[in-house]
C-alpha atoms as a PDB file:
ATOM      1  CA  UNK A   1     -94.769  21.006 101.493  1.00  0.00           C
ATOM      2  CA  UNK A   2     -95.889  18.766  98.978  1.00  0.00           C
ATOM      3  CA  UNK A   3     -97.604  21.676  97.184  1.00  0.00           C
ATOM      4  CA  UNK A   4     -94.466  23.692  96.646  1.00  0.00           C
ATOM      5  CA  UNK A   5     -92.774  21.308  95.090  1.00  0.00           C
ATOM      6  CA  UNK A   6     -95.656  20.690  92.433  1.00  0.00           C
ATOM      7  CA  UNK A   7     -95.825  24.279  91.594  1.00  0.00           C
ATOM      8  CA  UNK A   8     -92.036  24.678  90.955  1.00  0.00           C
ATOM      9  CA  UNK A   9     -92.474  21.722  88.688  1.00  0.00           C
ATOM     10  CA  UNK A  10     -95.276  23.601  86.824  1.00  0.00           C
ATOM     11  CA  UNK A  11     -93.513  26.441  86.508  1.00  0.00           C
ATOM     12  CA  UNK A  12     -91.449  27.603  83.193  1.00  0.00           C
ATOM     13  CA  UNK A  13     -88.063  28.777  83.569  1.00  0.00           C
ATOM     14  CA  UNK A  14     -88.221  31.536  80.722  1.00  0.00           C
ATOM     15  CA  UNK A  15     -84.526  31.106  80.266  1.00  0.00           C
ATOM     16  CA  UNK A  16     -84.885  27.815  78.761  1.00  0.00           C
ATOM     17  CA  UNK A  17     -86.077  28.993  75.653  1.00  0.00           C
ATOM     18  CA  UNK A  18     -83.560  28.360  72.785  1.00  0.00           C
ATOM     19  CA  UNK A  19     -82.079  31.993  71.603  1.00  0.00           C
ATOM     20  CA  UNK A  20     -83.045  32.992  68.425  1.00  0.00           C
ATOM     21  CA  UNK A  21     -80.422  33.735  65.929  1.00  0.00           C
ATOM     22  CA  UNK A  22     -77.668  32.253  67.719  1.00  0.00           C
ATOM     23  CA  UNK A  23     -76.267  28.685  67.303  1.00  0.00           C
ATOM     24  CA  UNK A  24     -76.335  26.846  70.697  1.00  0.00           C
ATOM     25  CA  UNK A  25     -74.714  23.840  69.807  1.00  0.00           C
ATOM     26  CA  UNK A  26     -71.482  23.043  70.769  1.00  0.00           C
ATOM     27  CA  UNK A  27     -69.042  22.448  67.931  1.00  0.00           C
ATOM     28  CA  UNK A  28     -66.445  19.427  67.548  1.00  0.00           C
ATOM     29  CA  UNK A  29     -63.490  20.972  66.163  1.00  0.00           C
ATOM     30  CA  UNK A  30     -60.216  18.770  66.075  1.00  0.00           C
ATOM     31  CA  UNK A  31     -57.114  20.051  67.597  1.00  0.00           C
ATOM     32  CA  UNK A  32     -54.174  21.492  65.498  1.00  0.00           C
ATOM     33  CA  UNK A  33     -51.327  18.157  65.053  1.00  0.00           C
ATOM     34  CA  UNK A  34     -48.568  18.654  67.029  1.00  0.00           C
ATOM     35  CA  UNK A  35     -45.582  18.229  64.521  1.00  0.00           C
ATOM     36  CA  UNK A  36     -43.783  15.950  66.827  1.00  0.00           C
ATOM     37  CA  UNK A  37     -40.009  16.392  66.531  1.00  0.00           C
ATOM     38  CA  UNK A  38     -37.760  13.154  66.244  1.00  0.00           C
ATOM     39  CA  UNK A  39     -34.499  12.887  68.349  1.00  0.00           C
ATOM     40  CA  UNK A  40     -31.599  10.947  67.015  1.00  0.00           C
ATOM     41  CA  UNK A  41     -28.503   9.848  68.537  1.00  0.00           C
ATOM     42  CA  UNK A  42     -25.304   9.513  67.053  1.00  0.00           C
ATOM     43  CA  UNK A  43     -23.149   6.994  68.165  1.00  0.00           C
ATOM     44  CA  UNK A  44     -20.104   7.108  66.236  1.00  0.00           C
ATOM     45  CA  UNK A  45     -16.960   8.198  66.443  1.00  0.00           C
ATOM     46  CA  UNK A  46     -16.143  12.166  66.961  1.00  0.00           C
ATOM     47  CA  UNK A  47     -15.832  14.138  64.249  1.00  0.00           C
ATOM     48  CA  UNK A  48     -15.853  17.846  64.530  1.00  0.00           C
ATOM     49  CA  UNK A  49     -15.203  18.714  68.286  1.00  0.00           C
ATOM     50  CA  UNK A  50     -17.688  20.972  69.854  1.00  0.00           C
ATOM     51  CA  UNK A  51     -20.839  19.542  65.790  1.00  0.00           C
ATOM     52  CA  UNK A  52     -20.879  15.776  65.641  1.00  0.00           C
ATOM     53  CA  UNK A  53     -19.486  14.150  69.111  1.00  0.00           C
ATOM     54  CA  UNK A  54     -20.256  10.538  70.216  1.00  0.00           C
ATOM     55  CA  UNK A  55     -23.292  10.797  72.049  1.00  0.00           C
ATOM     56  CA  UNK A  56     -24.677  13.955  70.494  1.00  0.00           C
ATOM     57  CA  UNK A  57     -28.853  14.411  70.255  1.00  0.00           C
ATOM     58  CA  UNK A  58     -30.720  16.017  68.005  1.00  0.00           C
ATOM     59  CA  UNK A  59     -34.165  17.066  68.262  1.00  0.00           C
ATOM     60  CA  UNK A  60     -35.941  17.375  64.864  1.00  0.00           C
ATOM     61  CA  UNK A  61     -33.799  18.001  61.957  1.00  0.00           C
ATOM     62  CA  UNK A  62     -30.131  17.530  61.588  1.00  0.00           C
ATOM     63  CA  UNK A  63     -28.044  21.027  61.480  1.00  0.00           C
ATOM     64  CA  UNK A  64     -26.599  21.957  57.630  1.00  0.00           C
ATOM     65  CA  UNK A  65     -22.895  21.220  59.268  1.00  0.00           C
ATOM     66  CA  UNK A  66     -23.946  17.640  60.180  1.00  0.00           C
ATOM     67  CA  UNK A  67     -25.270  17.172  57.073  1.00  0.00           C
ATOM     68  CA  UNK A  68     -22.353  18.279  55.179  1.00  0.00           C
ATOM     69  CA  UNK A  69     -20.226  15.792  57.405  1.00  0.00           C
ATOM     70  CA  UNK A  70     -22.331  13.135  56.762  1.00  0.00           C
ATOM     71  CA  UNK A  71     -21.789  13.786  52.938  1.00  0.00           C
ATOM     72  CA  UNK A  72     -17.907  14.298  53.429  1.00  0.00           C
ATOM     73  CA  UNK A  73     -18.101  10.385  55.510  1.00  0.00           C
ATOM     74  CA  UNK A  74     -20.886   8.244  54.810  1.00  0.00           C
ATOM     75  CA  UNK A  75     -19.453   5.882  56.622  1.00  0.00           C
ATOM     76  CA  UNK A  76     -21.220   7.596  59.731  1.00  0.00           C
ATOM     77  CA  UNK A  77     -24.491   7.858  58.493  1.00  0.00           C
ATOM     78  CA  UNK A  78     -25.559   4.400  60.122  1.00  0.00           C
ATOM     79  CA  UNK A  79     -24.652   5.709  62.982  1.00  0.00           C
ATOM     80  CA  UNK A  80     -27.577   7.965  63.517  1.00  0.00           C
ATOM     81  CA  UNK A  81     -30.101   6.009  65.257  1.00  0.00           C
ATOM     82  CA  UNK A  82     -33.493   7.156  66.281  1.00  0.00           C
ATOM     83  CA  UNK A  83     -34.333   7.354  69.925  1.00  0.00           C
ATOM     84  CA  UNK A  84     -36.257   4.316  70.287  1.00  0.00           C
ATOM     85  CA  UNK A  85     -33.631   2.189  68.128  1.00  0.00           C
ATOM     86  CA  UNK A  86     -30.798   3.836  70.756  1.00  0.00           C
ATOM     87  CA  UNK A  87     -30.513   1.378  73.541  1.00  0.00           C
ATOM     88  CA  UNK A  88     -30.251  -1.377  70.934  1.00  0.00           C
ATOM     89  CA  UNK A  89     -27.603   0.215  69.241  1.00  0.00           C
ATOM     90  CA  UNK A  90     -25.548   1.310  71.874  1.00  0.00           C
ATOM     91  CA  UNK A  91     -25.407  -2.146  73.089  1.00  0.00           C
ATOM     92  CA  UNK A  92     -23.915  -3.180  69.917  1.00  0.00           C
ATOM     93  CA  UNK A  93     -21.696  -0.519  69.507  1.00  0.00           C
ATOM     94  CA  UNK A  94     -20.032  -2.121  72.775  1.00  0.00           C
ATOM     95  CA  UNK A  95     -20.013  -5.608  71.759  1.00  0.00           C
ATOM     96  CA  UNK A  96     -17.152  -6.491  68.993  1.00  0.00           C
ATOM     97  CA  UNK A  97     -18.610  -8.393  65.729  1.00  0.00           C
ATOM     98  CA  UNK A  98     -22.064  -7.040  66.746  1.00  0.00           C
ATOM     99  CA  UNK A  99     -23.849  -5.178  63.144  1.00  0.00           C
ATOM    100  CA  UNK A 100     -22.675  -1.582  64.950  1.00  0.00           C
ATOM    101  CA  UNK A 101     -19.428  -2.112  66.272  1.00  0.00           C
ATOM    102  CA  UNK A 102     -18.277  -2.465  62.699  1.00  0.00           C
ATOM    103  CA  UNK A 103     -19.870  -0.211  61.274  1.00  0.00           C
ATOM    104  CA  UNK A 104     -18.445   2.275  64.265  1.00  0.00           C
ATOM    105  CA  UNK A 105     -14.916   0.855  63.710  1.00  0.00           C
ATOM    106  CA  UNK A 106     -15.468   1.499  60.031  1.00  0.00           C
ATOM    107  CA  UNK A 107     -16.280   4.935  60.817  1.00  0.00           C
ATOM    108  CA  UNK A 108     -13.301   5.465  62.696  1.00  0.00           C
ATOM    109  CA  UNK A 109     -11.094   4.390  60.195  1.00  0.00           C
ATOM    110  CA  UNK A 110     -12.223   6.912  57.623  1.00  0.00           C
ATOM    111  CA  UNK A 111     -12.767   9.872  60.075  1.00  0.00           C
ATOM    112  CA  UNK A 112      -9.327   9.403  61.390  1.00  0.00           C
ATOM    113  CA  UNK A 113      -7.179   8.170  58.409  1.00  0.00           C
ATOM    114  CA  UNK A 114      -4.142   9.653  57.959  1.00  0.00           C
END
């Protein structure tokens, strides 16, 4: 037995010779960014039923009609927080004399004056 094994050892696989022509190494190519979208919350007050609601996410870019709301009352524009600002923020939304509460009850004077 100890025979066979020395003569498969001496033996030449003739596939292992390298193709000629052809490029057989592997090539490192990076893969495509993602463009990762951001998500923002709004927190303020309601606006436009149905556009800009408390609570309202957005996932990459703000619609035109948000952005021509937030031109019309730039008193809400602090209120768009990013998604890993949100928990923060809604906390002090709900907590009067907190940074966001005023700015919220600011808001909601100037959406709703009459």
């Amino acid at each position: 037995m100890a025979e066979k094994k020395e003569t498969k050892k001496n033996k030449k696989n003739i596939d292992s010779k390298p193709l000629e022509g052809v490029d057989t190494k592997a090539k490192k190519e990076k893969a495509p960014k993602m463009k990762t979208r951001t998500t923002t919350f709004y927190i303020g007050p309601g606006v436009k039923r149905g556009i800009l609601d408390n609570g309202t996410i957005f996932r990459g870019s703000l619609p035109k009609e948000v952005e021509k709301l937030k031109e019309k009352y730039k008193s809400i524009i602090p209120l768009f927080v990013s998604g890993e600002n949100y928990v923060k923020a809604i906390n002090e939304v709900n907590e009067p004399g907190k940074r966001m509460n005023i700015l919220f009850n600011r808001a909601l004077e100037e959406v709703y004056k009459k």
